[in-house]
Structure formats: C-alpha cells, structure tokens
PDB file of N, CA and C in Angstrom:
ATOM      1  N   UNK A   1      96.792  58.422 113.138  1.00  0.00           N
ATOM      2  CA  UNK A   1      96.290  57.779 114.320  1.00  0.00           C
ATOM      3  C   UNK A   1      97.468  57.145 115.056  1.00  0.00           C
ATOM      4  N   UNK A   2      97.735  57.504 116.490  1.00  0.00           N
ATOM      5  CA  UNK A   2      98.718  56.544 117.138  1.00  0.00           C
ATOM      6  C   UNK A   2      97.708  55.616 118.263  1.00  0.00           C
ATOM      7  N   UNK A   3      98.395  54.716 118.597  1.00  0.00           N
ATOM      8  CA  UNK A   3      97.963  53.706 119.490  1.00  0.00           C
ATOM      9  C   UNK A   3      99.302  53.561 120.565  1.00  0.00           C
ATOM     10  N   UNK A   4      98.542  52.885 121.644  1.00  0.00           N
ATOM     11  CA  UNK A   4      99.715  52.906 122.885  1.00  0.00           C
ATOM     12  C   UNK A   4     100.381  51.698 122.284  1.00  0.00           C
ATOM     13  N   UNK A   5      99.397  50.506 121.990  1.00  0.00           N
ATOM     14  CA  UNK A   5      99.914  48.962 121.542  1.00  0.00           C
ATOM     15  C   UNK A   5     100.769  49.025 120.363  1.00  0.00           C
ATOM     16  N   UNK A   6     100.441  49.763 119.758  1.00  0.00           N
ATOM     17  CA  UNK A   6     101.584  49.513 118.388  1.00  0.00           C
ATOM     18  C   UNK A   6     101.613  50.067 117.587  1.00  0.00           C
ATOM     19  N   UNK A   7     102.831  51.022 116.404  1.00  0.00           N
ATOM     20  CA  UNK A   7     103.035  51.614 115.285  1.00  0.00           C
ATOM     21  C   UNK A   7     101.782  51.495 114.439  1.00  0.00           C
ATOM     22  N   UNK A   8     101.302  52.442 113.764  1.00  0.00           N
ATOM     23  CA  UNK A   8     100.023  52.432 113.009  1.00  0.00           C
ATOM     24  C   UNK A   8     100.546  52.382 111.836  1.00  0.00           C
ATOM     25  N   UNK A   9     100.358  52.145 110.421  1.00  0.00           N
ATOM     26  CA  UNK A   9     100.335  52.423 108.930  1.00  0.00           C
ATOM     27  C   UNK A   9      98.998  52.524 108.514  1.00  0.00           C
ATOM     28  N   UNK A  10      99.148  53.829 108.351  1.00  0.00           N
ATOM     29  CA  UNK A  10      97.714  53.702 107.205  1.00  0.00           C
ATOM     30  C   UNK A  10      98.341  54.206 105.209  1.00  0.00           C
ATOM     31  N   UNK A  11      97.346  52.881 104.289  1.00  0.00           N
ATOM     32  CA  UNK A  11      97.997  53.396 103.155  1.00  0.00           C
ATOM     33  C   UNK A  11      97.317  54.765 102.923  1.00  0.00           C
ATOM     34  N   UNK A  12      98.186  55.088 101.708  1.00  0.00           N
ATOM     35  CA  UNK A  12      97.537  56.298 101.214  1.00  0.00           C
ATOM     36  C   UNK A  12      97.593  55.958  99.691  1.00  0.00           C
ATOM     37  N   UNK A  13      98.100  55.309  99.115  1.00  0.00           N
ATOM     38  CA  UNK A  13      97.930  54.907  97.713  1.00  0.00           C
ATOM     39  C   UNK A  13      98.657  53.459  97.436  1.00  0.00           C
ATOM     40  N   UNK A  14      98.200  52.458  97.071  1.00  0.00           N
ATOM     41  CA  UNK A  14      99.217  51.262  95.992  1.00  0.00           C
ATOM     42  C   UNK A  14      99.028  50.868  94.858  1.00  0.00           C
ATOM     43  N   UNK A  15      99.703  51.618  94.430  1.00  0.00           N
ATOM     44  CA  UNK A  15      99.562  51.343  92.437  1.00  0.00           C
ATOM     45  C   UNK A  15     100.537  50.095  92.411  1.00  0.00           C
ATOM     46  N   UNK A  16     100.702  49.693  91.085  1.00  0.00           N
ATOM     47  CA  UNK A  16     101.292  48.698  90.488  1.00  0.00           C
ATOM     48  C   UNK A  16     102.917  49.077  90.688  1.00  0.00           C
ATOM     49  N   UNK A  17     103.422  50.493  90.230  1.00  0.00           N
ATOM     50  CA  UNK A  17     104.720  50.446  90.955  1.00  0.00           C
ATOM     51  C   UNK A  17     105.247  51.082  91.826  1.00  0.00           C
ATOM     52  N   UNK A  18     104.243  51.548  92.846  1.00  0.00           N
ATOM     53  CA  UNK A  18     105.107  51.969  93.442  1.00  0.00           C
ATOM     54  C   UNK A  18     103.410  52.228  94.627  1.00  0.00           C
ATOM     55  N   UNK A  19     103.705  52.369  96.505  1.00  0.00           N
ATOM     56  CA  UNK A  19     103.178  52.082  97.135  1.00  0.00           C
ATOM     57  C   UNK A  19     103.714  53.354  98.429  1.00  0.00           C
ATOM     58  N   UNK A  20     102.272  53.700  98.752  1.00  0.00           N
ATOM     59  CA  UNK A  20     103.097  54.739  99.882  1.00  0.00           C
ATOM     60  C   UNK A  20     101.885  54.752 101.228  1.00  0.00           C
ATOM     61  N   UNK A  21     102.600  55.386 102.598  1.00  0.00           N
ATOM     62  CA  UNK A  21     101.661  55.280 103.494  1.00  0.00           C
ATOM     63  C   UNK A  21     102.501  55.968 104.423  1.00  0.00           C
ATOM     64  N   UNK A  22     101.258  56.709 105.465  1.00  0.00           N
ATOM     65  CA  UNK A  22     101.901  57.572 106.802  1.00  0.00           C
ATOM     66  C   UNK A  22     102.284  56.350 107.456  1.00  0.00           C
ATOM     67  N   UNK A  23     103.289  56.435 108.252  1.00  0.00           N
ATOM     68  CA  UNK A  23     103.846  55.370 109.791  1.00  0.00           C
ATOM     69  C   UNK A  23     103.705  56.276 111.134  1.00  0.00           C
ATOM     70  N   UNK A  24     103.087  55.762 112.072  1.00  0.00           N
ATOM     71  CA  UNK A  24     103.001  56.851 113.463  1.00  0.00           C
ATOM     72  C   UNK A  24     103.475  55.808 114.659  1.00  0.00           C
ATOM     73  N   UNK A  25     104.373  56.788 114.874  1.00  0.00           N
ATOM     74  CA  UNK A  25     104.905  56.010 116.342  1.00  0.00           C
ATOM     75  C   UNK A  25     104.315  56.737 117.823  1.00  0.00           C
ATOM     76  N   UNK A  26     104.458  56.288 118.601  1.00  0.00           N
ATOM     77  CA  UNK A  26     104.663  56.461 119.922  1.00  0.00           C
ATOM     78  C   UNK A  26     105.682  56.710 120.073  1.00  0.00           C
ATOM     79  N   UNK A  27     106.412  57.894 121.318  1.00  0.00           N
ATOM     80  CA  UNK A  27     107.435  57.205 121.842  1.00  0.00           C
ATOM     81  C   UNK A  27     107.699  56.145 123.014  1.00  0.00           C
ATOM     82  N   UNK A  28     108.831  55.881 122.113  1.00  0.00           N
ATOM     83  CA  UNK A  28     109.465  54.655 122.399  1.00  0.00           C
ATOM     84  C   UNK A  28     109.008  53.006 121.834  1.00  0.00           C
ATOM     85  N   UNK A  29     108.036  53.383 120.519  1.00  0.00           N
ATOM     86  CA  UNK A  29     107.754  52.544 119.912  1.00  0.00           C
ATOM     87  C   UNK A  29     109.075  52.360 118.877  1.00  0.00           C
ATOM     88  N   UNK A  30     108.909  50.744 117.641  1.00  0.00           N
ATOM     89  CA  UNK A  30     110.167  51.103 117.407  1.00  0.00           C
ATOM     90  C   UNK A  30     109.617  50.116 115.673  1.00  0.00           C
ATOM     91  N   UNK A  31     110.542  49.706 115.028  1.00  0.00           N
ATOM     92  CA  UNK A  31     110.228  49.086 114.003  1.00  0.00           C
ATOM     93  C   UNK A  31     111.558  47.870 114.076  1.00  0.00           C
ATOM     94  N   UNK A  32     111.074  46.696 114.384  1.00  0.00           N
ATOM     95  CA  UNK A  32     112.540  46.148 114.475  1.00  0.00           C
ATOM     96  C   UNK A  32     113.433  45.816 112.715  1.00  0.00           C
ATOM     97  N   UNK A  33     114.198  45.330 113.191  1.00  0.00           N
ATOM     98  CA  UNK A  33     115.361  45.584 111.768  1.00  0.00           C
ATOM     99  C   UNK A  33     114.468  44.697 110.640  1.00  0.00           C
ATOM    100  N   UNK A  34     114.802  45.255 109.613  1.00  0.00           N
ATOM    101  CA  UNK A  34     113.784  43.993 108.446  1.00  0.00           C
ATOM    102  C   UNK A  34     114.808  44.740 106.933  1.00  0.00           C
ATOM    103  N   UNK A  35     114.602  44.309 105.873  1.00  0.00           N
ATOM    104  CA  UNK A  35     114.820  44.366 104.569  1.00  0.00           C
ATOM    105  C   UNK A  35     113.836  44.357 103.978  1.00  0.00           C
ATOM    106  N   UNK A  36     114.057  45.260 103.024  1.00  0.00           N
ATOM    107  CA  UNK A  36     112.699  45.248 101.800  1.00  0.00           C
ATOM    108  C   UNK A  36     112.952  44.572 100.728  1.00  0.00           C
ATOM    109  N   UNK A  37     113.957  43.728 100.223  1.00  0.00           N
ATOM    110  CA  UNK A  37     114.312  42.549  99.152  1.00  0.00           C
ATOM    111  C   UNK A  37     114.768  44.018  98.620  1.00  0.00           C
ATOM    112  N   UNK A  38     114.230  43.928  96.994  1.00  0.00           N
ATOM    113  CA  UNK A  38     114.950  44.708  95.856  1.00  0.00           C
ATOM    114  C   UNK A  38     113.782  45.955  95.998  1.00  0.00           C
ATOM    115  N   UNK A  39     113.170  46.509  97.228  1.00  0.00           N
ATOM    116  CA  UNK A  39     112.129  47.575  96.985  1.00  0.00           C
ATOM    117  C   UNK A  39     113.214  48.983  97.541  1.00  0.00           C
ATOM    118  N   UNK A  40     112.997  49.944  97.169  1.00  0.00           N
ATOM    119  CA  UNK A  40     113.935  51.188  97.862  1.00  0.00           C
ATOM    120  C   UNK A  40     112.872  51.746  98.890  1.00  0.00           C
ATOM    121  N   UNK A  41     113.273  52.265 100.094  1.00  0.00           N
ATOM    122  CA  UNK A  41     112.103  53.126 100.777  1.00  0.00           C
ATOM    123  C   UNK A  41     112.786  54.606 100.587  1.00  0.00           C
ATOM    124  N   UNK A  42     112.024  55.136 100.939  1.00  0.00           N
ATOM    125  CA  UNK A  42     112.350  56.736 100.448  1.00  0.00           C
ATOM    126  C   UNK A  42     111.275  57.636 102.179  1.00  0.00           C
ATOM    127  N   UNK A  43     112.170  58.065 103.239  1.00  0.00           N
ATOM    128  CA  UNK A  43     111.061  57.663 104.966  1.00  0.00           C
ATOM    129  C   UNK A  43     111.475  59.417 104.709  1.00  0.00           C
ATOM    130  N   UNK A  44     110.033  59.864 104.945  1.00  0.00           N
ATOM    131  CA  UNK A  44     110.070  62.020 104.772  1.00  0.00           C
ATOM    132  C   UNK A  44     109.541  61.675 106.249  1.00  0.00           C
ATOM    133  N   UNK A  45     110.214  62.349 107.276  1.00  0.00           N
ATOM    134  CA  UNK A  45     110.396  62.416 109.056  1.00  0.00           C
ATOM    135  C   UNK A  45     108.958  63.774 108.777  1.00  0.00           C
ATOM    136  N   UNK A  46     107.739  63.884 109.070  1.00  0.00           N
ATOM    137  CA  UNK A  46     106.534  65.001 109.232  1.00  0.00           C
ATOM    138  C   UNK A  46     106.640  65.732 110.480  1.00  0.00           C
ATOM    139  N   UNK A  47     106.910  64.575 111.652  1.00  0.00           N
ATOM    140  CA  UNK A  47     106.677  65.172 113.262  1.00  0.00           C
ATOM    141  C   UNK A  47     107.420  64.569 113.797  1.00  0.00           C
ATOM    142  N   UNK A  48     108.020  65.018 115.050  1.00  0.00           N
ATOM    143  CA  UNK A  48     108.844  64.081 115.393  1.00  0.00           C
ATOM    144  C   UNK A  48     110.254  63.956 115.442  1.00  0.00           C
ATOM    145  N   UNK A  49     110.412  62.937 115.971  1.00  0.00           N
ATOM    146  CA  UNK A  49     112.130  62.329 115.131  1.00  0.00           C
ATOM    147  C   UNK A  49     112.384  61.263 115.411  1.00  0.00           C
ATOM    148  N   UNK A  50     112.932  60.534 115.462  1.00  0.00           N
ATOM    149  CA  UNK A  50     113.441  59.134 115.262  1.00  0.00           C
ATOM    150  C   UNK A  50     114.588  58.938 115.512  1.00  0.00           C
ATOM    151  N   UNK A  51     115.407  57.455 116.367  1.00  0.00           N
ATOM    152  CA  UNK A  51     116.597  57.182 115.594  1.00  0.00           C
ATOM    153  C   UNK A  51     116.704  55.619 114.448  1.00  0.00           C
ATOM    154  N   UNK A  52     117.323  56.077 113.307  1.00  0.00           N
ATOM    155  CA  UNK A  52     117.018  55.467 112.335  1.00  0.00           C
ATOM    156  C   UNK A  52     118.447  54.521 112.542  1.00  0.00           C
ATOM    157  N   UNK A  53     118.313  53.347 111.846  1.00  0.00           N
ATOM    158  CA  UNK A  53     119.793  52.689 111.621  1.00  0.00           C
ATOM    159  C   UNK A  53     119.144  51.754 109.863  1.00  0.00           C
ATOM    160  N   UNK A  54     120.512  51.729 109.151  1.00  0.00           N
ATOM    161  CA  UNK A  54     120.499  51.922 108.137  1.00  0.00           C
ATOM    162  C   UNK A  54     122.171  50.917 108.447  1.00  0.00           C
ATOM    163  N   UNK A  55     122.152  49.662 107.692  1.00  0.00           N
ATOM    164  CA  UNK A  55     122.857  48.496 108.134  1.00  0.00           C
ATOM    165  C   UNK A  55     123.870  49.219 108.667  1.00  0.00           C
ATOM    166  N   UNK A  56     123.748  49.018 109.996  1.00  0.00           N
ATOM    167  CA  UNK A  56     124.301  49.307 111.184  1.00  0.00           C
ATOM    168  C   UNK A  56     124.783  50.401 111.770  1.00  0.00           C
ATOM    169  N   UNK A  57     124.354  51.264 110.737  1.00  0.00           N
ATOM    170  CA  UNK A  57     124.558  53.132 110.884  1.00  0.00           C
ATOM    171  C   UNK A  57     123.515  53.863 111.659  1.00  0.00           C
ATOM    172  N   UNK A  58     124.336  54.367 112.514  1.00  0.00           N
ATOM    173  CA  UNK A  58     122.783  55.296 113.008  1.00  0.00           C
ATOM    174  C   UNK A  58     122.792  56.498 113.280  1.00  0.00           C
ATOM    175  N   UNK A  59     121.766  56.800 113.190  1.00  0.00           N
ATOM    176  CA  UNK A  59     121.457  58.328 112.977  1.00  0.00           C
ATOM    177  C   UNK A  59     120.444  58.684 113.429  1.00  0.00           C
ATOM    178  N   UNK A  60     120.521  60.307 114.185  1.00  0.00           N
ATOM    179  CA  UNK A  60     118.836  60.836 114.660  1.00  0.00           C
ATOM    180  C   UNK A  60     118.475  61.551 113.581  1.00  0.00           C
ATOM    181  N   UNK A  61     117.604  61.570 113.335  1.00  0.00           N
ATOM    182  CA  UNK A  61     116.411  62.060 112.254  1.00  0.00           C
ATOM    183  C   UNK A  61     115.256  63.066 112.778  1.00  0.00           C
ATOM    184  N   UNK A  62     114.536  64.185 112.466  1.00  0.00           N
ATOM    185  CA  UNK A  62     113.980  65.008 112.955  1.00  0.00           C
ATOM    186  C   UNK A  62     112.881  65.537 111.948  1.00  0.00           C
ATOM    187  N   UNK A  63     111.623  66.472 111.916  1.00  0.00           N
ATOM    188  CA  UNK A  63     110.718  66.628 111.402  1.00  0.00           C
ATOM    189  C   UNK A  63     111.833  67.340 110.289  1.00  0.00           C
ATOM    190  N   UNK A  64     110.965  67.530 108.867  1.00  0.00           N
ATOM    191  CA  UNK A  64     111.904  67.480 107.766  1.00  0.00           C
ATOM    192  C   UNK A  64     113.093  66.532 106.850  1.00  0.00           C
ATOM    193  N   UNK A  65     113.868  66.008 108.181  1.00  0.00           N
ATOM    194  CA  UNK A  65     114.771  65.097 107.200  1.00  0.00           C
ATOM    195  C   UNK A  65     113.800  63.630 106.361  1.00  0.00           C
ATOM    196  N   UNK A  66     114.830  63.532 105.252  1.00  0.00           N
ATOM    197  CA  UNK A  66     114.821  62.541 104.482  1.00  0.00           C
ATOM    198  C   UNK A  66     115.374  61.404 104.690  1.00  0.00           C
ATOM    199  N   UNK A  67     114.723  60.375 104.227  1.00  0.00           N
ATOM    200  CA  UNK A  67     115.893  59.315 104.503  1.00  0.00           C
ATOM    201  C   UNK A  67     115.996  58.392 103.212  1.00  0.00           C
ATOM    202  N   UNK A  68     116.767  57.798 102.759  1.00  0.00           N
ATOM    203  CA  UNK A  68     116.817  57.066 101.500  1.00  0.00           C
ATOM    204  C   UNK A  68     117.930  55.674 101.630  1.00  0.00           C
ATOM    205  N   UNK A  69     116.897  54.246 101.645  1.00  0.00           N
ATOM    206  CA  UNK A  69     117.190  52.931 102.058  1.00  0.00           C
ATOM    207  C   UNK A  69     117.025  51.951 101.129  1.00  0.00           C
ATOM    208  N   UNK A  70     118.185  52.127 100.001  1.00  0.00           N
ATOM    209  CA  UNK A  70     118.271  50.951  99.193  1.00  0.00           C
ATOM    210  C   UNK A  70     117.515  49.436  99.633  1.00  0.00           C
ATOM    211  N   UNK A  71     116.334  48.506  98.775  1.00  0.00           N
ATOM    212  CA  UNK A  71     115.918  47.663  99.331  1.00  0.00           C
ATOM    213  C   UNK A  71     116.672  46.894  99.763  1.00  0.00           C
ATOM    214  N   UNK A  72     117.734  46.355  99.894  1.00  0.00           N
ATOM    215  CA  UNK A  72     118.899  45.073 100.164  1.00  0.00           C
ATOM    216  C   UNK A  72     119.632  45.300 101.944  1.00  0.00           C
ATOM    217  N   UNK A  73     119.742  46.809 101.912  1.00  0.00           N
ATOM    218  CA  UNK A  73     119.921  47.121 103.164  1.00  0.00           C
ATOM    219  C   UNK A  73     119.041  47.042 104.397  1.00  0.00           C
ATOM    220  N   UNK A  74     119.362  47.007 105.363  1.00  0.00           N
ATOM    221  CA  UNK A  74     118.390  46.297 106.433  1.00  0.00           C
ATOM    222  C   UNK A  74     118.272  47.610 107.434  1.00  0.00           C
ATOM    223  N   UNK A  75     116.976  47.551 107.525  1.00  0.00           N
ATOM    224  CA  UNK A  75     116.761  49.255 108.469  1.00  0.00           C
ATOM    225  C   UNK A  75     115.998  48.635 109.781  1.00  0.00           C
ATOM    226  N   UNK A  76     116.080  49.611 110.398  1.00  0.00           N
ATOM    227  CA  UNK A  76     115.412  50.264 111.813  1.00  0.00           C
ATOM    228  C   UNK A  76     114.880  51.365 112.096  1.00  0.00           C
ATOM    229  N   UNK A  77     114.251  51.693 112.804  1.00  0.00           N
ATOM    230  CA  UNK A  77     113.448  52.734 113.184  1.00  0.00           C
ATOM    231  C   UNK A  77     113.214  52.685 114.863  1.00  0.00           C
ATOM    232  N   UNK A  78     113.547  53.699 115.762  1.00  0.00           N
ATOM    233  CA  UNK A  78     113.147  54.132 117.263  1.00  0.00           C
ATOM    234  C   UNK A  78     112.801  54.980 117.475  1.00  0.00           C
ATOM    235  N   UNK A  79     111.618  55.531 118.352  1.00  0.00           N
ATOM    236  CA  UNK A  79     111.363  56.219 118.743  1.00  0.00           C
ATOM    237  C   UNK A  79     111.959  56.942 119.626  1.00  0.00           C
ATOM    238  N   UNK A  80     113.017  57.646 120.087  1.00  0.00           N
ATOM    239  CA  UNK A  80     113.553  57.735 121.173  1.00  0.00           C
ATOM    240  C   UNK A  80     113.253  59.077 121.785  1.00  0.00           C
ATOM    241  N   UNK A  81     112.279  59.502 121.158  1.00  0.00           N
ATOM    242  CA  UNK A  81     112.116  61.058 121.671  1.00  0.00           C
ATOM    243  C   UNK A  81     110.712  61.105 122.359  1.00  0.00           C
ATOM    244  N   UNK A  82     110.493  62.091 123.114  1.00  0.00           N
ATOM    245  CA  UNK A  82     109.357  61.880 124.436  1.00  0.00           C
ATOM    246  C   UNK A  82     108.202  62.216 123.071  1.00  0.00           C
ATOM    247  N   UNK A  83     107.832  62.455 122.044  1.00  0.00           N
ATOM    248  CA  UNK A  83     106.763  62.505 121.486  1.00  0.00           C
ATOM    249  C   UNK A  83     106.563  61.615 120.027  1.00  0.00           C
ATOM    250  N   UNK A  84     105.016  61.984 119.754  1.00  0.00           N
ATOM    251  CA  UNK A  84     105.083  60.930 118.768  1.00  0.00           C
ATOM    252  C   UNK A  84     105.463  61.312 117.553  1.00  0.00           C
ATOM    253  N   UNK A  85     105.673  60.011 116.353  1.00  0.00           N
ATOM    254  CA  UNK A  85     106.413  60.738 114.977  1.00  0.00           C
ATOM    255  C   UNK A  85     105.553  60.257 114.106  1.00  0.00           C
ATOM    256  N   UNK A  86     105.643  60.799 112.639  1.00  0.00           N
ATOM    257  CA  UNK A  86     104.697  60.415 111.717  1.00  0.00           C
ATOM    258  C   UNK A  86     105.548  60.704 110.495  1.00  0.00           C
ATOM    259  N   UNK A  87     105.866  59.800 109.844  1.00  0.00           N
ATOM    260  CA  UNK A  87     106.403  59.502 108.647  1.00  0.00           C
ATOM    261  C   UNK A  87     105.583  59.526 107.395  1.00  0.00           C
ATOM    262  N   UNK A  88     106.468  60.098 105.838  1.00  0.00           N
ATOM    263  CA  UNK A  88     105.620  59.827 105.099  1.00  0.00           C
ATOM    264  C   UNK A  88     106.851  59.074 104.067  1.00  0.00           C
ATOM    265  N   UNK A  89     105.596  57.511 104.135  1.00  0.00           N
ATOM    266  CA  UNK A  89     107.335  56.256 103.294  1.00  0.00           C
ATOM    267  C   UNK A  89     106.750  56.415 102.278  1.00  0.00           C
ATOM    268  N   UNK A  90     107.521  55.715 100.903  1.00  0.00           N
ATOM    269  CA  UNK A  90     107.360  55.356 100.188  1.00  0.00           C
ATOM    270  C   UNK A  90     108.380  54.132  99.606  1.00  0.00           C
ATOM    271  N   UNK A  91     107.563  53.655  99.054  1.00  0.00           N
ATOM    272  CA  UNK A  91     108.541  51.832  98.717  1.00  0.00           C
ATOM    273  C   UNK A  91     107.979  51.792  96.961  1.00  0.00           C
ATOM    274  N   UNK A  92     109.126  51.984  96.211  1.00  0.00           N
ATOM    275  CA  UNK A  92     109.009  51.191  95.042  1.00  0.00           C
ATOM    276  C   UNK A  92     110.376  50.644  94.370  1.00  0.00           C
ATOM    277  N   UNK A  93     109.967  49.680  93.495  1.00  0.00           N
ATOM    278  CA  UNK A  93     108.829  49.643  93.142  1.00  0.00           C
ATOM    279  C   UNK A  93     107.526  49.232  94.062  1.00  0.00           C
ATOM    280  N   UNK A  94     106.362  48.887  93.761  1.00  0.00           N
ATOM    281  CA  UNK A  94     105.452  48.099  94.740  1.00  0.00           C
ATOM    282  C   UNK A  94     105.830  47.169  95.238  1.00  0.00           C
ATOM    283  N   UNK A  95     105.853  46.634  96.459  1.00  0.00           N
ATOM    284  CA  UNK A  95     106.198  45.335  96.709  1.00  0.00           C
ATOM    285  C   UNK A  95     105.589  44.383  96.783  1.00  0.00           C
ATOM    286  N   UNK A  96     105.509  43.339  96.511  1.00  0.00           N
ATOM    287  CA  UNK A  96     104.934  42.314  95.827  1.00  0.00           C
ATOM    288  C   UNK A  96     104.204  41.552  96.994  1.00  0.00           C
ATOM    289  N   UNK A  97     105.384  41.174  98.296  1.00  0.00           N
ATOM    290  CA  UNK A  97     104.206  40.593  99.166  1.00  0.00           C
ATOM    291  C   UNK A  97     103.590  41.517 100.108  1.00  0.00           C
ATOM    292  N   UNK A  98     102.004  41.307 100.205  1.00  0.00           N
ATOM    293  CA  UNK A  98     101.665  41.983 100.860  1.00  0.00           C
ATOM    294  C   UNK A  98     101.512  42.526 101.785  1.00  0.00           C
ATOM    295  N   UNK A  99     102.407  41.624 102.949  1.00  0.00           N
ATOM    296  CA  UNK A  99     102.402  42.233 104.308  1.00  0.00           C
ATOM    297  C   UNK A  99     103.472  43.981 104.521  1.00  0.00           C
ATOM    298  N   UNK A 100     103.986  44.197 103.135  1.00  0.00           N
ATOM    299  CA  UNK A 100     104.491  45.164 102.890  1.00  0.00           C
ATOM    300  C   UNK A 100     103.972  46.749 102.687  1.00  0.00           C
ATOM    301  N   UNK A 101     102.498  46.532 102.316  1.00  0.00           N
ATOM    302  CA  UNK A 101     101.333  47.225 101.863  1.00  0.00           C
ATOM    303  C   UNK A 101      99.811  46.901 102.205  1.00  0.00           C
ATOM    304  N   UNK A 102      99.812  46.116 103.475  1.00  0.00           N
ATOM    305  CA  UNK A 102      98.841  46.110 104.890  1.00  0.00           C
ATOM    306  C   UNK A 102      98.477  47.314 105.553  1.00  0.00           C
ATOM    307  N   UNK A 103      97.701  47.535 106.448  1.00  0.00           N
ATOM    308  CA  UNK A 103      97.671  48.629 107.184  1.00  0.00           C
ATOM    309  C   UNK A 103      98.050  48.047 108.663  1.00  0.00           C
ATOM    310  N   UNK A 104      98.224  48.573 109.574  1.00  0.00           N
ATOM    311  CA  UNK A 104      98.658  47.926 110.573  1.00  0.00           C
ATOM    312  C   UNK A 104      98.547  49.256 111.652  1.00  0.00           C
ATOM    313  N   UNK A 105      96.853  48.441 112.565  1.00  0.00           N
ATOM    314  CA  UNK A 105      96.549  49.486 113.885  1.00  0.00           C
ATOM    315  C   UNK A 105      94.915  49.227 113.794  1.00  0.00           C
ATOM    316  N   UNK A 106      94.164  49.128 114.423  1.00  0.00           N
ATOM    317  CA  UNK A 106      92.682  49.906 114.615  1.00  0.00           C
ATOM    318  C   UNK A 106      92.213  50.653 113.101  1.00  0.00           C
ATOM    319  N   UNK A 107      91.136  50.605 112.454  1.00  0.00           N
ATOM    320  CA  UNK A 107      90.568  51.939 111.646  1.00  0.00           C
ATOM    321  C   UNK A 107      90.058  52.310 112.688  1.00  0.00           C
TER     322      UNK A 107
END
C-alpha cells in the first residue's frame, strides 16, 4: 500500500529474534537518518530504487539490490526516482523498542 502522506510499513512477521516488513515509498518520500542501536537491517530493493546513505555514503539502489546496515551505523533512505519503491527489511535481532516493529500508514 502507498499513501501520498507518508511511507507505509506493513509487518509481515515478529518473532522473538528477529522481525521483518515491506516499506513503500512514494516518490520523493524519504526516511530521515536514524540508527537501529545493536539491530542489523538487511533492505532487499522489490520495485523501484532509492538513494540510500549508509553513515554518510551514498548510493543509488535499484529493484534487486541488497543492502546490509550494521545496527550502530546511521542510515537513510530517498526516494529520488519518479516511481514508487517497496522494500523487503529485515532487522535482527528483534528490536526491542517497539516503535521499530509498528506498522506505519492506513490498514
């Protein structure tokens, strides 16, 4: 599901260690910079592409690529391409607080 107002997450599973969910952007939606403490994300690009930054590295990303973001490092995510993208993350272990493993958009 995308929305004009804002990045969607819907989960798709959260076990005890480990937690995963699609992300859908708009373009020109974006994810501003954040850290996951000690969680790793592991971002599979479905549609789309992105430009990703990865403490302070950046890179365009496209349907297929992988991406792999030690938790301590501080990421980003942009939309910069005229269509929308849909990610498939994964974060483990689980992360503990929950605004990490929320859904975030409309059901």
């Amino acid at each position: 599901m995308y929305l004009d107002s804002t990045f969607t997450k819907r989960v798709l599973f959260s076990e005890e260690k480990v937690s995963n969910f699609v992300l859908n952007t708009r373009s020109g939606q974006q994810i501003p910079p954040h850290q996951h403490e000690d969680i790793d994300l592991i971002l599979h690009v479905l549609k789309g592409g992105a430009e990703l930054t990865v403490d302070g590295k950046t890179q365009e990303n496209a349907a297929g690529d992988v991406i792999y973001c030690k938790g301590h490092e501080t990421f980003s995510l942009k939309n910069n391409t005229c269509s929308d993208m849909s990610c498939f993350v994964v974060l483990a272990p689980r992360p503990g607080p929950k605004i990490y493993v929320d859904e975030i958009g409309n059901q």
